[in-house]
PDB file of N, CA and C in Angstrom:
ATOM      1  N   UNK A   1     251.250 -10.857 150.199  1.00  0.00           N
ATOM      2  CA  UNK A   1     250.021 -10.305 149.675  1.00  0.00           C
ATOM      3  C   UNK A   1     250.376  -9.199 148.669  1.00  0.00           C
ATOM      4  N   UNK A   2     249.853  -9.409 147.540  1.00  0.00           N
ATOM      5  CA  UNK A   2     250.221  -8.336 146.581  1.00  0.00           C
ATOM      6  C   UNK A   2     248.756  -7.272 146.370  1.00  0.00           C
ATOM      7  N   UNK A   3     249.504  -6.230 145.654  1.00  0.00           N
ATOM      8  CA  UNK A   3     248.199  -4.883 145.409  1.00  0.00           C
ATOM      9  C   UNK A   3     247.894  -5.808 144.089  1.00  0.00           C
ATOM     10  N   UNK A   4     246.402  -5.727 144.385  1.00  0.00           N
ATOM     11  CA  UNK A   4     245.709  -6.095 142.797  1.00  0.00           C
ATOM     12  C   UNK A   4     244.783  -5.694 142.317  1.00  0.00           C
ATOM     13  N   UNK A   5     244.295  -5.550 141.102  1.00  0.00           N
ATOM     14  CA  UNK A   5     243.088  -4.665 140.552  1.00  0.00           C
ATOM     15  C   UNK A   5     242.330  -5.889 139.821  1.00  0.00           C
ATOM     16  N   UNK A   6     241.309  -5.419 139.231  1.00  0.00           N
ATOM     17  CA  UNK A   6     240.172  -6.445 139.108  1.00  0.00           C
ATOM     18  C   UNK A   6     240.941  -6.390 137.545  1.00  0.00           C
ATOM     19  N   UNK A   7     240.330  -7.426 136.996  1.00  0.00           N
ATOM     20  CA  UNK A   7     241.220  -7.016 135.394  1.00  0.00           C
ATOM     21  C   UNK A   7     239.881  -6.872 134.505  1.00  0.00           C
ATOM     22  N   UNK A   8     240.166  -6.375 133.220  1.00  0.00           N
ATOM     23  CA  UNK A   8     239.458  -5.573 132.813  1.00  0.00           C
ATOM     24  C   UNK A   8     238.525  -6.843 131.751  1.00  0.00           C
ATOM     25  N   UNK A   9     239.604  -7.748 131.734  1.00  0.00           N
ATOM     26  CA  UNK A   9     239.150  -9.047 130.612  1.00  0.00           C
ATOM     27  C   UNK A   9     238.869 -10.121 131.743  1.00  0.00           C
ATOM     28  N   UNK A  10     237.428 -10.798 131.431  1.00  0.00           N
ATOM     29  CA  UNK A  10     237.341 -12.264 131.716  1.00  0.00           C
ATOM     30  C   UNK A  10     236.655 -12.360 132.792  1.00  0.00           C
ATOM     31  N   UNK A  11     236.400 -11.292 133.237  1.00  0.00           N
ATOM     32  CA  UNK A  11     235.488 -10.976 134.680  1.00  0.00           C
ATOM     33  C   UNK A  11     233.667 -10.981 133.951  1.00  0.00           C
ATOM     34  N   UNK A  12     233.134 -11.966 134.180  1.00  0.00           N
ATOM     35  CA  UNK A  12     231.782 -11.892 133.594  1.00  0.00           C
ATOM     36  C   UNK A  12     231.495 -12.269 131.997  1.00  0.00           C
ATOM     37  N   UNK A  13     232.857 -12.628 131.671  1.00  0.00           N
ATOM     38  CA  UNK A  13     232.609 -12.459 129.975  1.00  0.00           C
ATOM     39  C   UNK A  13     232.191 -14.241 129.884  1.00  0.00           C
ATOM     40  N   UNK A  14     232.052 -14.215 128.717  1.00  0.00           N
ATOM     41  CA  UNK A  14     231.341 -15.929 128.296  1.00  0.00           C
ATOM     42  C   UNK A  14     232.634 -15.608 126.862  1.00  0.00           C
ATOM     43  N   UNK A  15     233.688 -16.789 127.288  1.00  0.00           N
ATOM     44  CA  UNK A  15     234.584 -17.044 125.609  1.00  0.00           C
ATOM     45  C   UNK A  15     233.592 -18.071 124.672  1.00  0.00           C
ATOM     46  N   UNK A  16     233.615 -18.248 123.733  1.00  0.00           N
ATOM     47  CA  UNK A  16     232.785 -18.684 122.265  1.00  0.00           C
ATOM     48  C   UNK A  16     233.482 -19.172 121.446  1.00  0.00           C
ATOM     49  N   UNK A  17     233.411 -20.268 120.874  1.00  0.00           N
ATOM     50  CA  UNK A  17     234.189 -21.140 119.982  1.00  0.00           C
ATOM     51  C   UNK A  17     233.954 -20.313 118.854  1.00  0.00           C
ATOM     52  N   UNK A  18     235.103 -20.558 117.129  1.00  0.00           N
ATOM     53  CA  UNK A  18     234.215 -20.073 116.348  1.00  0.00           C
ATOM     54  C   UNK A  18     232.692 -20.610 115.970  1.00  0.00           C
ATOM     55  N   UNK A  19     231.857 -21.472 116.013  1.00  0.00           N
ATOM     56  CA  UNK A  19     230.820 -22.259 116.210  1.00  0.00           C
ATOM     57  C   UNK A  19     230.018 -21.275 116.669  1.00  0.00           C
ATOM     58  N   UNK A  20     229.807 -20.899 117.877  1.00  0.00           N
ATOM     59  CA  UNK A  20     229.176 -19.874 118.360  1.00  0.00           C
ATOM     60  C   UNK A  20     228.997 -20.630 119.640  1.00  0.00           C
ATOM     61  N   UNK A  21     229.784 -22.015 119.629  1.00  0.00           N
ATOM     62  CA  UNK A  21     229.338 -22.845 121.239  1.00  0.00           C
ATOM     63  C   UNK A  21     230.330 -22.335 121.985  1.00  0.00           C
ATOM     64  N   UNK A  22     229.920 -21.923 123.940  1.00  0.00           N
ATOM     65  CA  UNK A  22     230.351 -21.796 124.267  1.00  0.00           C
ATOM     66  C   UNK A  22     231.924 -22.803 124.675  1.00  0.00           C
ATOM     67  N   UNK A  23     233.218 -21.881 124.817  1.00  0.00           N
ATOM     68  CA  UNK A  23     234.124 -22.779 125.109  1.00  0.00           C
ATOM     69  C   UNK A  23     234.688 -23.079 126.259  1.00  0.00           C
ATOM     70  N   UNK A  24     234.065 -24.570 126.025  1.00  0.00           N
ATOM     71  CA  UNK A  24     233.904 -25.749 127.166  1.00  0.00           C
ATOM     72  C   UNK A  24     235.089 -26.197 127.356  1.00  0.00           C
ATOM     73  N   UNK A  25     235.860 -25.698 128.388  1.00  0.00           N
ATOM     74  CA  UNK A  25     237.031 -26.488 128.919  1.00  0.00           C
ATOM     75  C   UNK A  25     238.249 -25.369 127.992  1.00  0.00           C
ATOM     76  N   UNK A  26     237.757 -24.457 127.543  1.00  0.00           N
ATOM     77  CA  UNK A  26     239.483 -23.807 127.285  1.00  0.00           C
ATOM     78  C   UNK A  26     240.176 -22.570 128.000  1.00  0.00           C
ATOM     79  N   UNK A  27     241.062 -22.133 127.729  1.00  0.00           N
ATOM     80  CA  UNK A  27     241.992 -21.858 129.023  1.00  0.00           C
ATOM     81  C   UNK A  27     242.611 -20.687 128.631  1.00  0.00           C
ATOM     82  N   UNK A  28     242.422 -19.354 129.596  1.00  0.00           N
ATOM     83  CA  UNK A  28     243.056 -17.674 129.803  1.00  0.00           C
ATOM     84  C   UNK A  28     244.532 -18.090 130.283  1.00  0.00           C
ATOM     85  N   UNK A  29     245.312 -17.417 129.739  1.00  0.00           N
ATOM     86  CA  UNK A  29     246.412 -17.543 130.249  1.00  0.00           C
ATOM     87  C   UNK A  29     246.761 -16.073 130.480  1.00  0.00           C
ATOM     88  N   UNK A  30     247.790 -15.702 131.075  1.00  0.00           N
ATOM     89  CA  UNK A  30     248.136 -13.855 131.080  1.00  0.00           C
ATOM     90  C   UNK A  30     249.557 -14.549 130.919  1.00  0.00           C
ATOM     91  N   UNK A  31     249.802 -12.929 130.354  1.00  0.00           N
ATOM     92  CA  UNK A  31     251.856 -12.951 130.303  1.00  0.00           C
ATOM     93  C   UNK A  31     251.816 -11.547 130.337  1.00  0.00           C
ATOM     94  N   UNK A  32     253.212 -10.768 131.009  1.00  0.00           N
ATOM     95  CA  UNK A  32     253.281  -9.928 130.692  1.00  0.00           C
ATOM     96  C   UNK A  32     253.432  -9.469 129.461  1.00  0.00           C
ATOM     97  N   UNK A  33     252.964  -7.637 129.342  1.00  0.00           N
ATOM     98  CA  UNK A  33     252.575  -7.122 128.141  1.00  0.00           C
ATOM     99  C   UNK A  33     253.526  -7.489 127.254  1.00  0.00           C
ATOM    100  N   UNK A  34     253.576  -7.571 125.920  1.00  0.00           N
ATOM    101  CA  UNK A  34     255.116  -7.876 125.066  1.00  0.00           C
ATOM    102  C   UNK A  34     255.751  -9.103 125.030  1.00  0.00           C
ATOM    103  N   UNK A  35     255.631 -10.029 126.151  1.00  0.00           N
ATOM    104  CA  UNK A  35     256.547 -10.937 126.447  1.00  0.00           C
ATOM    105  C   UNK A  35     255.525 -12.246 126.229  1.00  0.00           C
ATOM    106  N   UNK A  36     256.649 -13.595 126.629  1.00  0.00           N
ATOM    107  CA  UNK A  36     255.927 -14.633 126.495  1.00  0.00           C
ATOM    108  C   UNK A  36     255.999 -15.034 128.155  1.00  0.00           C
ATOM    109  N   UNK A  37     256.746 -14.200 128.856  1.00  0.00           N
ATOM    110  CA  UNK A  37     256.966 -14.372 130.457  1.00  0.00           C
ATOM    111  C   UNK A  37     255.428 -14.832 131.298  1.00  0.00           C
ATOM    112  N   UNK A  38     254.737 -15.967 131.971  1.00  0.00           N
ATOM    113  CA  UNK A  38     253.901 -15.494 132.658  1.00  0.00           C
ATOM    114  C   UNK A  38     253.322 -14.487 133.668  1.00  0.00           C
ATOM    115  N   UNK A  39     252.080 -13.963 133.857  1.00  0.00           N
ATOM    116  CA  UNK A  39     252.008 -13.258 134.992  1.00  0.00           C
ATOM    117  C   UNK A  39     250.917 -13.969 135.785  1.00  0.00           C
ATOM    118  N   UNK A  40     251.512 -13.743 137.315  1.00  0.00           N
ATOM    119  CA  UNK A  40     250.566 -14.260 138.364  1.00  0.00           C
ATOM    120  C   UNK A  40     248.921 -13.707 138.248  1.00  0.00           C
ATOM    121  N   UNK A  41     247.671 -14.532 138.863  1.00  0.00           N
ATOM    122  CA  UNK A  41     246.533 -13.825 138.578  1.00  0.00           C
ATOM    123  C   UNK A  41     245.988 -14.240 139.845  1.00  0.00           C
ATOM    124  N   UNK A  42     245.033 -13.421 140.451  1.00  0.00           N
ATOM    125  CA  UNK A  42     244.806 -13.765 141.506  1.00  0.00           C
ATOM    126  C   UNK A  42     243.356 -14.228 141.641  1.00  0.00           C
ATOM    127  N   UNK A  43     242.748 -15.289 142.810  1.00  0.00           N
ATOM    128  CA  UNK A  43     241.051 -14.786 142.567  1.00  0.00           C
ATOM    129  C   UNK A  43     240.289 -14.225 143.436  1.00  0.00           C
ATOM    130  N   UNK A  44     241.284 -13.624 144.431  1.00  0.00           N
ATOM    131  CA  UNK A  44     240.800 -12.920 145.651  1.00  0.00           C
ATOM    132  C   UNK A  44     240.772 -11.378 145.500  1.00  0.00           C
ATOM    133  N   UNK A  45     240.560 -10.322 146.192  1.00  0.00           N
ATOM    134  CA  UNK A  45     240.988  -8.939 146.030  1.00  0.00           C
ATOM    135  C   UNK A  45     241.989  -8.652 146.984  1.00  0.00           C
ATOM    136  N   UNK A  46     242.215  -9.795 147.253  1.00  0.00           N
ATOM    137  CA  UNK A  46     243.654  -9.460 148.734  1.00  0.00           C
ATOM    138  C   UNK A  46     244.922  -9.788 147.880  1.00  0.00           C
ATOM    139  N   UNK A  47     244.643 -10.501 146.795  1.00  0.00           N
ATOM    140  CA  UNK A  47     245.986 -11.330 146.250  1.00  0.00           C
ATOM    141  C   UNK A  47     246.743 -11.983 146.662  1.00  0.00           C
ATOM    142  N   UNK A  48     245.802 -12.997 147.982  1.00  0.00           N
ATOM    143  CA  UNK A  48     245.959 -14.104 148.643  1.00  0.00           C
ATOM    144  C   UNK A  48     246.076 -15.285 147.953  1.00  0.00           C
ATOM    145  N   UNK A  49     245.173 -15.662 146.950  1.00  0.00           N
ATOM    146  CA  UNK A  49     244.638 -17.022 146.373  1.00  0.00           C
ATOM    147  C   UNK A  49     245.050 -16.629 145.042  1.00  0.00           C
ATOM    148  N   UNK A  50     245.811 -17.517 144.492  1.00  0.00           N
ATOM    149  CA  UNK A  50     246.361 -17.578 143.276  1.00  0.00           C
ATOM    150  C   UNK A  50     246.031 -18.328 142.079  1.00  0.00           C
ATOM    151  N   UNK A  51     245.506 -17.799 141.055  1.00  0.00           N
ATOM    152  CA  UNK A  51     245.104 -18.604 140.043  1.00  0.00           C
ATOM    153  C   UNK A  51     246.165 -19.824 139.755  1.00  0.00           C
ATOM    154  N   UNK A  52     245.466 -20.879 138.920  1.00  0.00           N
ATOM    155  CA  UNK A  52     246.549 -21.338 138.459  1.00  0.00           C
ATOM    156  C   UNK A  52     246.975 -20.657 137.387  1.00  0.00           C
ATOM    157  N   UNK A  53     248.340 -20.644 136.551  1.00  0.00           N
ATOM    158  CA  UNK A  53     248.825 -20.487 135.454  1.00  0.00           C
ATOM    159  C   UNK A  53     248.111 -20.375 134.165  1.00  0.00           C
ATOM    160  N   UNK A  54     247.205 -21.336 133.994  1.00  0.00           N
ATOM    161  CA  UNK A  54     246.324 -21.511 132.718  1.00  0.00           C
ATOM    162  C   UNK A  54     245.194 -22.071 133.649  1.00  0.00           C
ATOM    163  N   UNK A  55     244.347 -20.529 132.998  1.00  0.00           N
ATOM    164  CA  UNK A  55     242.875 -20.708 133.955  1.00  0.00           C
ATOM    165  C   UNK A  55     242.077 -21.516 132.857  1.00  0.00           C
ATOM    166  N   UNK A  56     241.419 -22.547 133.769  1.00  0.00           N
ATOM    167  CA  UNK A  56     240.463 -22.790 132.533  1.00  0.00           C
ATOM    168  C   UNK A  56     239.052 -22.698 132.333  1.00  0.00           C
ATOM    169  N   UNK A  57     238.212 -22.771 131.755  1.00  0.00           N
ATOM    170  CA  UNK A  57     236.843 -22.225 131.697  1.00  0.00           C
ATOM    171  C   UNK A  57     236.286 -23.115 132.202  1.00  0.00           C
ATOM    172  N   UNK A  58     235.012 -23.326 132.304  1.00  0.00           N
ATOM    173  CA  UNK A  58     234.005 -23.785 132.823  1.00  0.00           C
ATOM    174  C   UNK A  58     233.201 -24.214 131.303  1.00  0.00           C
ATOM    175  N   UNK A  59     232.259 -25.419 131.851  1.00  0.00           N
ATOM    176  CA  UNK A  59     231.034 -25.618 130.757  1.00  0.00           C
ATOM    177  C   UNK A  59     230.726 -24.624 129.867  1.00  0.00           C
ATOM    178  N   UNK A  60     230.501 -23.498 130.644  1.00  0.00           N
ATOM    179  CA  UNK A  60     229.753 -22.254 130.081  1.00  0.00           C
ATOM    180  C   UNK A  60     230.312 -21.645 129.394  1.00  0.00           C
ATOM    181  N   UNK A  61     232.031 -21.871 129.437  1.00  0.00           N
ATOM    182  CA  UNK A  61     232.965 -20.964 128.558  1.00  0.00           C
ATOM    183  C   UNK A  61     233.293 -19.601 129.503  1.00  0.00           C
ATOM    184  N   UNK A  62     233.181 -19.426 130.539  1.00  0.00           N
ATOM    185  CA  UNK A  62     233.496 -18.849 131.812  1.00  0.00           C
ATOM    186  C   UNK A  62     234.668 -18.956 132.617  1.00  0.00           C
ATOM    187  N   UNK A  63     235.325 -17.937 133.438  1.00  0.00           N
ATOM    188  CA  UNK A  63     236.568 -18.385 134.080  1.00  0.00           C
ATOM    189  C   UNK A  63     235.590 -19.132 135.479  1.00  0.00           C
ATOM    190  N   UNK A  64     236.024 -20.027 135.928  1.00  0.00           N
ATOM    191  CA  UNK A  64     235.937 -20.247 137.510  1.00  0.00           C
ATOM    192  C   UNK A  64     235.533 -19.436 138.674  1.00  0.00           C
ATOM    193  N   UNK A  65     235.982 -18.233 138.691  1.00  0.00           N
ATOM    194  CA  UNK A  65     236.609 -17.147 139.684  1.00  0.00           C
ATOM    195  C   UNK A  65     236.697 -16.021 139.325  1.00  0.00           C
ATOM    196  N   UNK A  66     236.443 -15.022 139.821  1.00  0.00           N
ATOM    197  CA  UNK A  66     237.024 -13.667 139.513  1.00  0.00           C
ATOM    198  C   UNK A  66     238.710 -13.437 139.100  1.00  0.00           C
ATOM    199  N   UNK A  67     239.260 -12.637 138.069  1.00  0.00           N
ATOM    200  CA  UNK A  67     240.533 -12.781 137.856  1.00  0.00           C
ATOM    201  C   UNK A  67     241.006 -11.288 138.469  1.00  0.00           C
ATOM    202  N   UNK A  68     242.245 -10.657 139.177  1.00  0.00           N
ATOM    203  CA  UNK A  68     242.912 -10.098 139.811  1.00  0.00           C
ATOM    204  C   UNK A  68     244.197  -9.672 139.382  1.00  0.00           C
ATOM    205  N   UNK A  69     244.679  -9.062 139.276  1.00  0.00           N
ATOM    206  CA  UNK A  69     245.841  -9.050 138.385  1.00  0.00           C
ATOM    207  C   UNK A  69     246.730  -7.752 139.157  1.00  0.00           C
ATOM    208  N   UNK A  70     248.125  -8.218 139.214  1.00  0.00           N
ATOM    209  CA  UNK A  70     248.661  -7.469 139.636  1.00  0.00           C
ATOM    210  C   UNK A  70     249.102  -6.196 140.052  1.00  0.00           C
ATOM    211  N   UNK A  71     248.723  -4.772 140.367  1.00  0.00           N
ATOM    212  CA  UNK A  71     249.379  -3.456 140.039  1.00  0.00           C
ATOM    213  C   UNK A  71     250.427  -2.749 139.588  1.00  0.00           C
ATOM    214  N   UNK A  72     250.595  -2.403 138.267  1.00  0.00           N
ATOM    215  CA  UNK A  72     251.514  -1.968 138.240  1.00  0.00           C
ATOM    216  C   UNK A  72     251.999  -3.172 137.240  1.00  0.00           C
TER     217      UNK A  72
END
């Protein structure tokens, strides 16, 4: 179980094509800061349940889940 904080991006937001349609089916990825390294994301506040790797949106252009992100 890792410490995790709510993250500051993607929690409630709607992503948008340039079009202005929401984007249907595309995908948040995290890496650490600087790097092309991935970082784990979680969708719990325990940092039990683990995103996958490349989250992907929903119809709405929405993540799935709440995103969680590591401390520190």
């Amino acid at each position: 179980m890792a410490t995790v904080n709510l993250s500051p991006i993607g929690n409630g937001q709607q992503f948008f094509l340039s079009t202005g349609l929401p984007n249907n089916g595309g995908f948040l990825n995290t890496y650490e800061a600087g790097t092309t390294t991935p970082v784990a994301t979680y969708a719990d506040s325990l940092g039990t349940i683990e995103n996958p790797v490349y989250i992907q949106l929903g119809t709405d252009g929405r993540p799935p889940s709440e995103i969680w992100i590591v401390q520190g």
